[in-house]
N, C-alpha and C. Protein backbone atom coordinates (compact mmCIF):
# COMPACT_ATOMS: atom_id res chain seq x y z
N UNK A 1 -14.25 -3.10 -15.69
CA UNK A 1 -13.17 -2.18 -15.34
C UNK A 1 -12.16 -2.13 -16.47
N UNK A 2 -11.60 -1.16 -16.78
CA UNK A 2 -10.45 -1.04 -17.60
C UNK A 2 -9.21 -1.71 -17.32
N UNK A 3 -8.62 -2.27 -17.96
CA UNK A 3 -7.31 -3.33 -18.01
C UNK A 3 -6.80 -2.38 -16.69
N UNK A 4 -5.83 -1.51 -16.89
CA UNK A 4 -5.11 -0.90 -15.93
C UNK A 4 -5.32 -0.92 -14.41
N UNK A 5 -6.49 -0.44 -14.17
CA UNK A 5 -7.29 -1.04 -12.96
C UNK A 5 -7.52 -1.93 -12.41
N UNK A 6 -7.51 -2.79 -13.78
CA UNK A 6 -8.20 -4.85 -13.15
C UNK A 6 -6.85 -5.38 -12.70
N UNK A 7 -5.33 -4.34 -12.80
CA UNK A 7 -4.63 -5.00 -12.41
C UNK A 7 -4.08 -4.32 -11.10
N UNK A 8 -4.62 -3.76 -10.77
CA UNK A 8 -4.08 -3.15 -9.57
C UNK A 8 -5.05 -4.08 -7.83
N UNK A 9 -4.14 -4.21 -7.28
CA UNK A 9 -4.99 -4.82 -5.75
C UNK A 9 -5.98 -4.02 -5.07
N UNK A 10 -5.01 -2.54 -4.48
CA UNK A 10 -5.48 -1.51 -4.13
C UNK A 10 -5.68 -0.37 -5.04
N UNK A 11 -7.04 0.48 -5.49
CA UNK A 11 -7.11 1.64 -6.43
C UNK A 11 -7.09 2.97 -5.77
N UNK A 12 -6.69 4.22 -6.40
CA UNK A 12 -6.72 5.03 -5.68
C UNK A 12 -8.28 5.76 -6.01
N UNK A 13 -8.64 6.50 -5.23
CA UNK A 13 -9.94 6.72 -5.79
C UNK A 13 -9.82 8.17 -6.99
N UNK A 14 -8.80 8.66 -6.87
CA UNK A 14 -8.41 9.69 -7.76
C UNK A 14 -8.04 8.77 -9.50
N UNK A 15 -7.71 7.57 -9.27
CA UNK A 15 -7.08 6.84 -10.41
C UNK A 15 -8.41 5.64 -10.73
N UNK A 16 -9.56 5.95 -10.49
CA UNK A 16 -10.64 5.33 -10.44
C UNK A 16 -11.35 6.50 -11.68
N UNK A 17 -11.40 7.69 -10.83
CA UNK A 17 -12.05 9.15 -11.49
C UNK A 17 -11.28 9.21 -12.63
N UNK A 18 -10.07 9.43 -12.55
CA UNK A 18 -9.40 9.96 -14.29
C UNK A 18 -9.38 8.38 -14.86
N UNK A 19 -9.78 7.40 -14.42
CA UNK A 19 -10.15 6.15 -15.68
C UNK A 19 -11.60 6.21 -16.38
N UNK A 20 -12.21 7.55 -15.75
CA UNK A 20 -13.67 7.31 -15.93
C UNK A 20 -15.03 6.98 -15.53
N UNK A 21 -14.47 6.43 -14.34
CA UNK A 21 -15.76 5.89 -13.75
C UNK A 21 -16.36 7.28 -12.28
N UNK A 22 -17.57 7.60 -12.74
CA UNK A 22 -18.07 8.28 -11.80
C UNK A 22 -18.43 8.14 -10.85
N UNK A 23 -19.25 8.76 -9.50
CA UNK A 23 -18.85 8.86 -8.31
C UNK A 23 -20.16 7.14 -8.01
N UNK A 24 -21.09 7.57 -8.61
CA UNK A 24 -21.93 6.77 -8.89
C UNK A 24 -22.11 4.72 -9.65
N UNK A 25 -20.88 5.14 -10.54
CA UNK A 25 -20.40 3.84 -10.81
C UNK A 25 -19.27 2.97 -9.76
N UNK A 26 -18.54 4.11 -9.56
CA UNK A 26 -17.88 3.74 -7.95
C UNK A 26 -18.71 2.93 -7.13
N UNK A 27 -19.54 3.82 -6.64
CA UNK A 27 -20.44 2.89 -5.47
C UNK A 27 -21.16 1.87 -5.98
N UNK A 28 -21.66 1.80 -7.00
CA UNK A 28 -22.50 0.51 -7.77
C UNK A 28 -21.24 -0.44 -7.63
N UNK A 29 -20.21 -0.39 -8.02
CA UNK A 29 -18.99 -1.36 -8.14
C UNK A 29 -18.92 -2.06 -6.76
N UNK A 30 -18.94 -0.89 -5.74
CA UNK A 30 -18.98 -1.14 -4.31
C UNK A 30 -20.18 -2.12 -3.49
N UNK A 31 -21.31 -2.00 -4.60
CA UNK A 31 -22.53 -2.53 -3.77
C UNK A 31 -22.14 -3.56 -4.30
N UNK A 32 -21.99 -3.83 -6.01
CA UNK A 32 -21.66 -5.32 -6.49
C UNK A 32 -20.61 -6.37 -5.68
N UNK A 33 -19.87 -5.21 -5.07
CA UNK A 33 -18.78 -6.44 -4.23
C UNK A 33 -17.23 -6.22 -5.88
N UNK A 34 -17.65 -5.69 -6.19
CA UNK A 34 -16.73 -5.69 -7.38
C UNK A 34 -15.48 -4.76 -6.23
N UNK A 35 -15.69 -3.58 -5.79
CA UNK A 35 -14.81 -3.26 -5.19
C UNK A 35 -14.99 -2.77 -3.62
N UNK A 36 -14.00 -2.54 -2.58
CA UNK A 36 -13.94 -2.96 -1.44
C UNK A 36 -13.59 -1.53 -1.29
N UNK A 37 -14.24 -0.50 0.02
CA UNK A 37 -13.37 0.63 0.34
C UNK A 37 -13.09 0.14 1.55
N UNK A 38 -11.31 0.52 1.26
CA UNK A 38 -10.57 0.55 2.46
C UNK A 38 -10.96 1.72 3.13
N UNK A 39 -10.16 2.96 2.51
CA UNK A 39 -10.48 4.17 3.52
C UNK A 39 -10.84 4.88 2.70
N UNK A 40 -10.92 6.40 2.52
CA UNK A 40 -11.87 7.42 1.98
C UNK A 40 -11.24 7.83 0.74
N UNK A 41 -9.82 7.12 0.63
CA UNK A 41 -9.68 7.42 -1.12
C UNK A 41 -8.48 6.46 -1.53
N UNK A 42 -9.15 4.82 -1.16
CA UNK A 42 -8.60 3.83 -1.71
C UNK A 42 -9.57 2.65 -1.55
N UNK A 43 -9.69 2.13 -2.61
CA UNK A 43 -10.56 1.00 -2.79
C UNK A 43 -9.84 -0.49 -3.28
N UNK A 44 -10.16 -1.64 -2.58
CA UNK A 44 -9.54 -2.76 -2.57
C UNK A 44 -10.42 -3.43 -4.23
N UNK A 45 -9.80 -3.98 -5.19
CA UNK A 45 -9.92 -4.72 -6.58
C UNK A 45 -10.44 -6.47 -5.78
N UNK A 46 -11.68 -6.99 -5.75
CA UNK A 46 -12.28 -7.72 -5.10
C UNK A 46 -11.89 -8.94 -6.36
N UNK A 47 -11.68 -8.36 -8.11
CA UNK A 47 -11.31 -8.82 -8.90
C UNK A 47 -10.25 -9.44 -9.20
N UNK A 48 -9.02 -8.62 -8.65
CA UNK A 48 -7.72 -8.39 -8.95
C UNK A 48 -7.02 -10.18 -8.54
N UNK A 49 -6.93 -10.99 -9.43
CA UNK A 49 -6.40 -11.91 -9.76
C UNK A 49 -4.78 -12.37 -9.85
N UNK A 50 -4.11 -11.14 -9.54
CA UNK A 50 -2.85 -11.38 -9.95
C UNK A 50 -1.98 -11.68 -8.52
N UNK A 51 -0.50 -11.18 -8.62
CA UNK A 51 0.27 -11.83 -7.07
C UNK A 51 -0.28 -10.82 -5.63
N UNK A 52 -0.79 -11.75 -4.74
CA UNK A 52 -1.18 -10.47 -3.68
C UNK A 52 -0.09 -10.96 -2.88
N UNK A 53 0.34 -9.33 -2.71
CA UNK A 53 1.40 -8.98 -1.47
C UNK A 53 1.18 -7.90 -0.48
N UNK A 54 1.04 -8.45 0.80
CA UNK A 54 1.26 -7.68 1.64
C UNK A 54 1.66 -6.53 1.60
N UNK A 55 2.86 -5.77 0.68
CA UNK A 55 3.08 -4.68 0.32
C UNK A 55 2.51 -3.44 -0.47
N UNK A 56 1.00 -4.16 -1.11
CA UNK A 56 0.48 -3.19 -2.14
C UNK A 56 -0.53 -2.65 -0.73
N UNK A 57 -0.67 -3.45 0.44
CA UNK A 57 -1.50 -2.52 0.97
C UNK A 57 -1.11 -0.98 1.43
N UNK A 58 0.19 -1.35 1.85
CA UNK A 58 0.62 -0.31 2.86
C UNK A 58 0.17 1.46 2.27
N UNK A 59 0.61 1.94 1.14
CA UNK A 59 -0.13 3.33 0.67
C UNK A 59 -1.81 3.64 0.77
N UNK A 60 -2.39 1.91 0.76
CA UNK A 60 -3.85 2.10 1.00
C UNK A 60 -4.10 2.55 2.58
N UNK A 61 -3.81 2.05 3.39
CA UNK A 61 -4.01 1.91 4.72
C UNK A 61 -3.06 2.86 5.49
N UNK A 62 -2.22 3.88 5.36
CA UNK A 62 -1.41 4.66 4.97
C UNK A 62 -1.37 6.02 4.55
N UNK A 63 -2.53 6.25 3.78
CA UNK A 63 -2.49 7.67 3.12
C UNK A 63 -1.49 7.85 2.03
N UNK A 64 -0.84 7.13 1.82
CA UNK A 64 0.33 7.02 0.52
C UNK A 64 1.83 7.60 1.81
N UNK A 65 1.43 7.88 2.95
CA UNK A 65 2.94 8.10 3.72
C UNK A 65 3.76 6.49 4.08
N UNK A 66 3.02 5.54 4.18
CA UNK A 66 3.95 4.84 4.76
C UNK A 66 4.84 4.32 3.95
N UNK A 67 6.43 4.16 4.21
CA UNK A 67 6.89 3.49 3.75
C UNK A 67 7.87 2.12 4.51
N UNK A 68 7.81 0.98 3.50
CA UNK A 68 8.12 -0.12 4.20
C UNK A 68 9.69 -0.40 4.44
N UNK A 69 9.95 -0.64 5.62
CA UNK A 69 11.23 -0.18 6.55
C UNK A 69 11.52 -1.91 6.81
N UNK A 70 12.55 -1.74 7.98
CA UNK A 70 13.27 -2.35 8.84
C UNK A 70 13.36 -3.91 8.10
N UNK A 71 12.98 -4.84 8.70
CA UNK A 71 12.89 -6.41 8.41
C UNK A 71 12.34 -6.37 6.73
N UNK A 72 11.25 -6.15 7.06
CA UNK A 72 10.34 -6.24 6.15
C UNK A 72 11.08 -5.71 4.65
N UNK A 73 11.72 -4.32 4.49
CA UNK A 73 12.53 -4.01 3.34
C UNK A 73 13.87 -4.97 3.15
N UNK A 74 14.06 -5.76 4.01
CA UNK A 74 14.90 -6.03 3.97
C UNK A 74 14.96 -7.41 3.52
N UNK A 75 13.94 -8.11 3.56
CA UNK A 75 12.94 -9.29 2.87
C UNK A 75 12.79 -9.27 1.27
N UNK A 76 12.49 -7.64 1.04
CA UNK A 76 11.82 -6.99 -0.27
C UNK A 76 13.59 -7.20 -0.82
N UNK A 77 14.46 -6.93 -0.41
CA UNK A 77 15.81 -6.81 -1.75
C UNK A 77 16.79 -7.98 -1.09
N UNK A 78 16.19 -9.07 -0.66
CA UNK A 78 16.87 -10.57 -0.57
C UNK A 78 17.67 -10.14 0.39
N UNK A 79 17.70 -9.53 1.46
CA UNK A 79 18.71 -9.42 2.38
C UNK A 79 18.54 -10.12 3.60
N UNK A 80 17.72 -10.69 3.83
CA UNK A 80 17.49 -12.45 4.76
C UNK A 80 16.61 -12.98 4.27
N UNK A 81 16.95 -14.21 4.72
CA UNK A 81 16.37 -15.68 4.36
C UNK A 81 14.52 -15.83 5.11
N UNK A 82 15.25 -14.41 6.30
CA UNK A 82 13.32 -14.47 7.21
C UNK A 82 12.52 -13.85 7.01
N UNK A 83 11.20 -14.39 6.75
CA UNK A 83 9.69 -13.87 5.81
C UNK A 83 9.40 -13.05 7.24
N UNK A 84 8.97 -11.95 7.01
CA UNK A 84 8.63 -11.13 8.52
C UNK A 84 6.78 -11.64 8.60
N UNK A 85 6.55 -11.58 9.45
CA UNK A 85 4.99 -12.21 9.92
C UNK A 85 3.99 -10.65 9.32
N UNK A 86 4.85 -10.28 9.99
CA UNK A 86 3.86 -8.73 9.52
C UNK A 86 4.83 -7.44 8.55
N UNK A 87 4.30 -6.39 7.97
CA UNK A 87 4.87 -5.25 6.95
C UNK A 87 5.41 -4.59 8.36
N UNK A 88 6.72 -4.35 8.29
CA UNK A 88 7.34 -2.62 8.89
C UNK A 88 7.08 -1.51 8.32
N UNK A 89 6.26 -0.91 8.88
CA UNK A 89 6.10 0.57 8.08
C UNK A 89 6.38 2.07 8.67
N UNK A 90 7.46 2.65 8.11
CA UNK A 90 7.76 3.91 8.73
C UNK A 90 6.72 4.87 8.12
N UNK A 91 6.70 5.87 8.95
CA UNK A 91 5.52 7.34 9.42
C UNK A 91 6.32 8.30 9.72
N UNK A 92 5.74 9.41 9.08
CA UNK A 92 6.67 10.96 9.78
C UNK A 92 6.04 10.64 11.01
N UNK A 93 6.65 11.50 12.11
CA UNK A 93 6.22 11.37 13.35
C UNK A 93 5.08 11.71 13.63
N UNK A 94 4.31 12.82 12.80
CA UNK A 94 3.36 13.71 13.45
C UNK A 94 2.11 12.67 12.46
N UNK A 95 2.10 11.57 11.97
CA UNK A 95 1.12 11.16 11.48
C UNK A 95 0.23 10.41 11.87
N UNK A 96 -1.41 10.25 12.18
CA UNK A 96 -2.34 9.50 12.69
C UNK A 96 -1.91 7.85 12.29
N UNK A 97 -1.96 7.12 13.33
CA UNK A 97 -1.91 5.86 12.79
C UNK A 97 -3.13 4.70 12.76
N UNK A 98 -3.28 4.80 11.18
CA UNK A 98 -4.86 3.85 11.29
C UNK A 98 -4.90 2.14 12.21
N UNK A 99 -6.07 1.67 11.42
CA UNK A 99 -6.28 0.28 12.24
C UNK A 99 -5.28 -0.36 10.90
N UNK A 100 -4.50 -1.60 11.32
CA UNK A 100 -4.21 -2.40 10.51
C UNK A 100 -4.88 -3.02 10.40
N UNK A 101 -5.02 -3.80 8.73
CA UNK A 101 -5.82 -4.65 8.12
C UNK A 101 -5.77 -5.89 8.79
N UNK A 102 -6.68 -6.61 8.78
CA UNK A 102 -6.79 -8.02 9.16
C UNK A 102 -5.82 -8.92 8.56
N UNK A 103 -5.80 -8.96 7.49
CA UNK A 103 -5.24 -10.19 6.43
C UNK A 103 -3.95 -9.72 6.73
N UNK A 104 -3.51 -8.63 6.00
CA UNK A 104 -1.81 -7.87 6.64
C UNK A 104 -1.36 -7.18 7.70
N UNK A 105 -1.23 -7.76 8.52
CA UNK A 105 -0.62 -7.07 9.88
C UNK A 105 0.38 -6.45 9.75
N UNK A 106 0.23 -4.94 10.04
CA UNK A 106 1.74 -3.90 10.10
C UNK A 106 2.05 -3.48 11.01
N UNK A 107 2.73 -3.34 11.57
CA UNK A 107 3.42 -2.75 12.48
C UNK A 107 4.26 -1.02 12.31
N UNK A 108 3.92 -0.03 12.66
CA UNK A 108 4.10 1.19 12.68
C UNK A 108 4.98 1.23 13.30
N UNK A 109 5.92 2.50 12.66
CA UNK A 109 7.24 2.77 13.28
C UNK A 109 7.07 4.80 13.15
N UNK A 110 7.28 5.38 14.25
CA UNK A 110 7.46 6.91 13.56
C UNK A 110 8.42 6.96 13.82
N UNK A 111 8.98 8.03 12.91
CA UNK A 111 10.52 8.47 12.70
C UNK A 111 10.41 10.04 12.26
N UNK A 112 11.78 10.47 12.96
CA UNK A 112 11.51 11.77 12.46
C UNK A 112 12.13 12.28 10.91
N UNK A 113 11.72 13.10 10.47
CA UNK A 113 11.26 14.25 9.08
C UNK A 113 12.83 13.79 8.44
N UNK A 114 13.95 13.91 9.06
CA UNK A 114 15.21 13.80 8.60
C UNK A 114 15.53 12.03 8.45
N UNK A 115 15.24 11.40 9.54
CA UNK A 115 15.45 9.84 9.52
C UNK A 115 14.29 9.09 8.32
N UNK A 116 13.36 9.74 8.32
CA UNK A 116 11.63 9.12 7.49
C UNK A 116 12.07 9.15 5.95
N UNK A 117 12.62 10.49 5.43
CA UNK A 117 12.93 10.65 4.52
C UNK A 117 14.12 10.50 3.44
N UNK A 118 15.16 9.47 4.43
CA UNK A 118 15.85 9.42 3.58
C UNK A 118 16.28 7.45 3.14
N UNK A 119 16.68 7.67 1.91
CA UNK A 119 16.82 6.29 0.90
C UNK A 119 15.24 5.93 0.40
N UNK A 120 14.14 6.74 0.83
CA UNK A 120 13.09 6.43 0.22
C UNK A 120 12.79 6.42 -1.28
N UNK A 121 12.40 5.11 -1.75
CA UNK A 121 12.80 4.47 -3.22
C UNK A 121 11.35 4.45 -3.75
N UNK A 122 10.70 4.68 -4.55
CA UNK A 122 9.28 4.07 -4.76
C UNK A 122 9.38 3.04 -5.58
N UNK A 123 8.84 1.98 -5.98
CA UNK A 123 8.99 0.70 -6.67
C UNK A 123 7.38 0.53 -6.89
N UNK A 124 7.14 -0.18 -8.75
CA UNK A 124 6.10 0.06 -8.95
C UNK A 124 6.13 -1.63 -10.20
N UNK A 125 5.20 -2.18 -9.22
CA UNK A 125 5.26 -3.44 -10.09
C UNK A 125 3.97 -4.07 -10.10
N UNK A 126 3.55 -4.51 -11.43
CA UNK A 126 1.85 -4.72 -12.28
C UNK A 126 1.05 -3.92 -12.03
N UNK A 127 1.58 -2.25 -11.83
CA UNK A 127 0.62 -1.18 -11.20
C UNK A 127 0.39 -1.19 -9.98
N UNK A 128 1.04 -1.72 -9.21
CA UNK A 128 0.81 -1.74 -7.97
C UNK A 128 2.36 -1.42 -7.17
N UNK A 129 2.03 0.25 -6.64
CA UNK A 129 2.90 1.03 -6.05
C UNK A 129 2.97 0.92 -4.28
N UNK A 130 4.51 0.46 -3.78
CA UNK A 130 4.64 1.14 -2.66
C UNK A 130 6.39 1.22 -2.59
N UNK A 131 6.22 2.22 -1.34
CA UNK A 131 7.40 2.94 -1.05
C UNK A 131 8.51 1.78 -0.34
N UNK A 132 9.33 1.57 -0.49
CA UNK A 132 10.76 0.58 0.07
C UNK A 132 11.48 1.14 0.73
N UNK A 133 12.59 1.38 1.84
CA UNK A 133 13.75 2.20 2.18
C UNK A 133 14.34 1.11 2.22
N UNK A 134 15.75 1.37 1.43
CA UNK A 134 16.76 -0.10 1.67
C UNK A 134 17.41 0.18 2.00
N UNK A 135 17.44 1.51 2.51
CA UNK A 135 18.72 2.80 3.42
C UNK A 135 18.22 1.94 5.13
N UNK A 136 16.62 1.81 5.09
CA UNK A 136 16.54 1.74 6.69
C UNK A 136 16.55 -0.34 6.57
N UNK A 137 16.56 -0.62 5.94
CA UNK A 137 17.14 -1.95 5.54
C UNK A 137 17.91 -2.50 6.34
N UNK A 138 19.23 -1.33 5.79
CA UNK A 138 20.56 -1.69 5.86
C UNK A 138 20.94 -1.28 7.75
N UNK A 139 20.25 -0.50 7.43
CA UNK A 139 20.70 0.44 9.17
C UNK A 139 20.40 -0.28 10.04
C-alpha cells in the first residue's frame, strides 16, 4: 500500500481508487486479510499500526454524517476527566442508523438540520478524519 494509506485505520474506497489501486486489487487486498470492508465504501487498514481510536471509526460506520457529540466531544478537547465507554454520535434526523461496531460501541443521537449542523469542526490527525462538535460539548 502507499504510505498515505498505510496510515490511515479506516480507507475510503474513493481514496483507495485515486491512490491507484483497482477494483480488483481492492478485493485481492480483501481476500489477503490486508484489508477489512466495513460497509460499501469504507474499508478497515488490517495493517494500520499506528494510535487506534475509537473516533476514526465513526465516518466509516456513518456514511461520513456522523459527527461526535455530547460526552464523548467533550473527552476529545479535555473537558472531563471521564473516558465515555462508548462514541456519541450525532445524525441529521432523517438518517438510517447502521449496526455499531463490535470493538467501538456508539451510541446514536438524531438531531435536527438546525441543531446537527452547527459548531461542526472537522479535525484530521495521521490521515485519519472525523467530525467533533465542541458547540454540542459545551451545551
Amino acid at each position: 500500500m502507499s504510505a498515505n494509506i498505510s496510515q490511515q485505520q479506516f480507507i475510503p474506497f474513493k481514496n483507495l481508487k485515486h491512490a491507484g489501486f483497482s477494483l480488483y486489487k481492492i478485493n485481492q487486498m480483501a481476500a489477503a486479510g490486508k484489508l477489512n470492508k466495513v460497509t460499501r465504501s469504507y474499508y478497515e487498514n488490517t495493517e494500520y499500526d499506528g494510535e487506534v481510536n475509537d473516533f476514526y471509526a465513526v465516518p466509516a460506520y456513518t456514511k461520513d454524517k456522523g459527527v461526535i457529540c455530547l460526552l464523548s466531544a467533550a473527552a476529545y478537547y479535555d473537558l472531563t476527566t471521564q473516558r465515555p465507554s462508548r462514541v456519541d454520535v450525532a445524525l441529521p434526523r432523517a438518517s438510517r442508523i447502521s449496526a455499531s461496531p463490535d470493538w467501538s460501541q456508539m451510541q446514536f443521537y438524531l438531531f435536527s438540520d438546525t441543531r446537527y449542523y452547527t459548531g461542526i469542526e472537522k479535525i484530521t490527525q495521521n490521515g485519519n478524519t472525523s467530525d467533533q462538535d465542541s458547540y454540542e460539548a459545551i451545551c
